[in-house]
C-alpha atoms as a PDB file:
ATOM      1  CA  UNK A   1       0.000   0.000   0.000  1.00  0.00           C
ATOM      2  CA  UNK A   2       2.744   2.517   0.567  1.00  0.00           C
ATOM      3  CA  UNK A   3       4.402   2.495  -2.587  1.00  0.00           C
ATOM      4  CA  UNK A   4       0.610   3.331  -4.199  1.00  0.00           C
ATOM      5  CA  UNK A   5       0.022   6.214  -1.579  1.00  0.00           C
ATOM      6  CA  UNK A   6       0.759   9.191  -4.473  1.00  0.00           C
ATOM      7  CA  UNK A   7      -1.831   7.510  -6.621  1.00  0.00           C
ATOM      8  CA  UNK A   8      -4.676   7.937  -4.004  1.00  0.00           C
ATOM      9  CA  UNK A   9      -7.191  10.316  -4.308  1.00  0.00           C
ATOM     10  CA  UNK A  10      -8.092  13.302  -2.314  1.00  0.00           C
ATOM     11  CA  UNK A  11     -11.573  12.746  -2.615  1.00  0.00           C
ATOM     12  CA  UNK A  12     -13.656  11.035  -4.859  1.00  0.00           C
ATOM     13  CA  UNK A  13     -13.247   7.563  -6.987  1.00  0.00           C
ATOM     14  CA  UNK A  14     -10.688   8.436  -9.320  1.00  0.00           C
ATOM     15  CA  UNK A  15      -9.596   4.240 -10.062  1.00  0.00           C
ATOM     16  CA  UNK A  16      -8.928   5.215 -14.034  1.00  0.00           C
ATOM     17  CA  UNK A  17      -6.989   7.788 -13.044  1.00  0.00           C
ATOM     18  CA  UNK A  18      -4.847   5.806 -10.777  1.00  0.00           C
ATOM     19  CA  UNK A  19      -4.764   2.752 -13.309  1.00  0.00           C
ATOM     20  CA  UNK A  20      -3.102   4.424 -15.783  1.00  0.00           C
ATOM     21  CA  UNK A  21      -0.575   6.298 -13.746  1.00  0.00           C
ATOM     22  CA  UNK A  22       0.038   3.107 -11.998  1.00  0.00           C
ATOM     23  CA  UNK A  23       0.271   1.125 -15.846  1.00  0.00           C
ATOM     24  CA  UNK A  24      -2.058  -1.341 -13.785  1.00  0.00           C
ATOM     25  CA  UNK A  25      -0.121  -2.389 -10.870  1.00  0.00           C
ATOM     26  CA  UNK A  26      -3.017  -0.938  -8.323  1.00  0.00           C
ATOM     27  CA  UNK A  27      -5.374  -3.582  -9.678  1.00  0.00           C
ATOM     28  CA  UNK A  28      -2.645  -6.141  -9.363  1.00  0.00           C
ATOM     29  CA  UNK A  29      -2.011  -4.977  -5.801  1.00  0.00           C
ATOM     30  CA  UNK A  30      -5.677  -5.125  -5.114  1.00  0.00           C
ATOM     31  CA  UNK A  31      -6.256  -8.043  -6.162  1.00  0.00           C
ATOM     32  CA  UNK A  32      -3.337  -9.777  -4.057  1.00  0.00           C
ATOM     33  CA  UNK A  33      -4.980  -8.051  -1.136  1.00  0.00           C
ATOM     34  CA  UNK A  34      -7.957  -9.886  -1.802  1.00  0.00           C
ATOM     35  CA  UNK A  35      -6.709 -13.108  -2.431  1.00  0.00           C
ATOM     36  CA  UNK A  36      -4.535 -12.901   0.963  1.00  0.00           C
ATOM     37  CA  UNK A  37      -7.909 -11.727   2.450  1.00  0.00           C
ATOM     38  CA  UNK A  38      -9.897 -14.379   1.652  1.00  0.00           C
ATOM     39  CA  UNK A  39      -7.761 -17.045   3.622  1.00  0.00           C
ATOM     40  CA  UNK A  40      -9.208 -15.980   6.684  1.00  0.00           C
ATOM     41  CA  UNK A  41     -12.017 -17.661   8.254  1.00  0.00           C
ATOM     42  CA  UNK A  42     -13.166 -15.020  10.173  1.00  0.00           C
ATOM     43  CA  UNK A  43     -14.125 -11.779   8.388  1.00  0.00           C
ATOM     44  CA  UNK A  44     -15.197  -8.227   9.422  1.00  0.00           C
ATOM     45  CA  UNK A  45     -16.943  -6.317   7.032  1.00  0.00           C
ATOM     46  CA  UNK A  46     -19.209  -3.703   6.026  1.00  0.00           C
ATOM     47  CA  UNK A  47     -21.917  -4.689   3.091  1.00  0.00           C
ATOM     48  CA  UNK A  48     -22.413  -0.856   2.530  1.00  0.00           C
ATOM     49  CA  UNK A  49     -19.395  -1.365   0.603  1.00  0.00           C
ATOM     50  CA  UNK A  50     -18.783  -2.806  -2.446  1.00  0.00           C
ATOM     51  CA  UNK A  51     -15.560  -4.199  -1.655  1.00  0.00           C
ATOM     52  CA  UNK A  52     -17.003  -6.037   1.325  1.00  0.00           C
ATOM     53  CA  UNK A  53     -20.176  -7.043  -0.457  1.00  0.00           C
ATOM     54  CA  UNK A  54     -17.642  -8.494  -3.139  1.00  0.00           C
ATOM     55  CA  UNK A  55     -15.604 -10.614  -0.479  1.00  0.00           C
ATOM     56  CA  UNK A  56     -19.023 -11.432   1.273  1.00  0.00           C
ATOM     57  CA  UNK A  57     -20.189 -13.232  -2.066  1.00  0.00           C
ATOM     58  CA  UNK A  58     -16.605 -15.079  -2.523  1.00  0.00           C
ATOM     59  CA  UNK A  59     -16.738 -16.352   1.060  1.00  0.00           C
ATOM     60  CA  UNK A  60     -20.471 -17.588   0.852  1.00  0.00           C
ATOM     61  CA  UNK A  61     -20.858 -18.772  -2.666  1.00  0.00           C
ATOM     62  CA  UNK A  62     -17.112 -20.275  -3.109  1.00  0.00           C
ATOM     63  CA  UNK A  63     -15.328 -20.876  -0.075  1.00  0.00           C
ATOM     64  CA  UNK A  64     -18.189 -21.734   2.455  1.00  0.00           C
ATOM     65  CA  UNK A  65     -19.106 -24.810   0.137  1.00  0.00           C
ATOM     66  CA  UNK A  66     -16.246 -26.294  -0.427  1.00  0.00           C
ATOM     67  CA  UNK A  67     -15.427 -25.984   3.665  1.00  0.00           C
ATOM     68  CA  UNK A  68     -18.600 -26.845   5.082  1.00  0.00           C
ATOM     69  CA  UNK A  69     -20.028 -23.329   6.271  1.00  0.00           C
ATOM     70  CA  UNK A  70     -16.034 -23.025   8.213  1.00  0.00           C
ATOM     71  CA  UNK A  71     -16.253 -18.986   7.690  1.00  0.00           C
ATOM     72  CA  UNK A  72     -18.050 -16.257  10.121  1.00  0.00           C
ATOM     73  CA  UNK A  73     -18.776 -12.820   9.085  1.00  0.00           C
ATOM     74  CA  UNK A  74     -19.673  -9.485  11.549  1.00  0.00           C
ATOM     75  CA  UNK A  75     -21.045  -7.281   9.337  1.00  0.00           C
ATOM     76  CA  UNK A  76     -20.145  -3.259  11.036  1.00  0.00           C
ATOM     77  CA  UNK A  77     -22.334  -1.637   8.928  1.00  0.00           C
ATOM     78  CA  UNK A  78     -25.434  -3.337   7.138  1.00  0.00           C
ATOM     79  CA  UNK A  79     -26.144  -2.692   3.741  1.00  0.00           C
ATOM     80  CA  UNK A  80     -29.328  -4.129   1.004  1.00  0.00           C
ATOM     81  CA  UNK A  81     -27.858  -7.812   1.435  1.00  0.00           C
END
């Protein structure tokens, strides 16, 4: 995450931006993040956002079937789930 800190934005979702400037390596880095992520068992989320709704989906529709329900989830902030 540090070496993508000048790419951030100030405010607002400005992804394109940063996926150019970044030739694509903030999507790569992302998606390591998640794939690290979802080796957890125990997750803390918030469905309000998308990132969390995305994981949420992973864990129940891939991993909890192949593992027998093994994950938990706390969602912090309830979204439409």
């Amino acid at each position: 995450l540090h070496e993508i800190n000048a790419f951030r934005p100030v405010k607002g979702n400005r992804a394109s931006w940063a996926a150019r400037n970044t030739k694509g390596r903030a999507g790569l880095i992302a998606l390591g993040s998640l794939l690290v992520a979802m080796e957890a068992n125990m997750f803390v989320l918030t469905t309000k956002s998308n990132w969390s709704t995305l994981m949420n989906h992973l864990r129940t529709q891939i991993i909890d079937p192949r593992c027998q329900n093994c994950t938990q989830m706390i969602d912090l902030r309830p979204g439409i789930f």
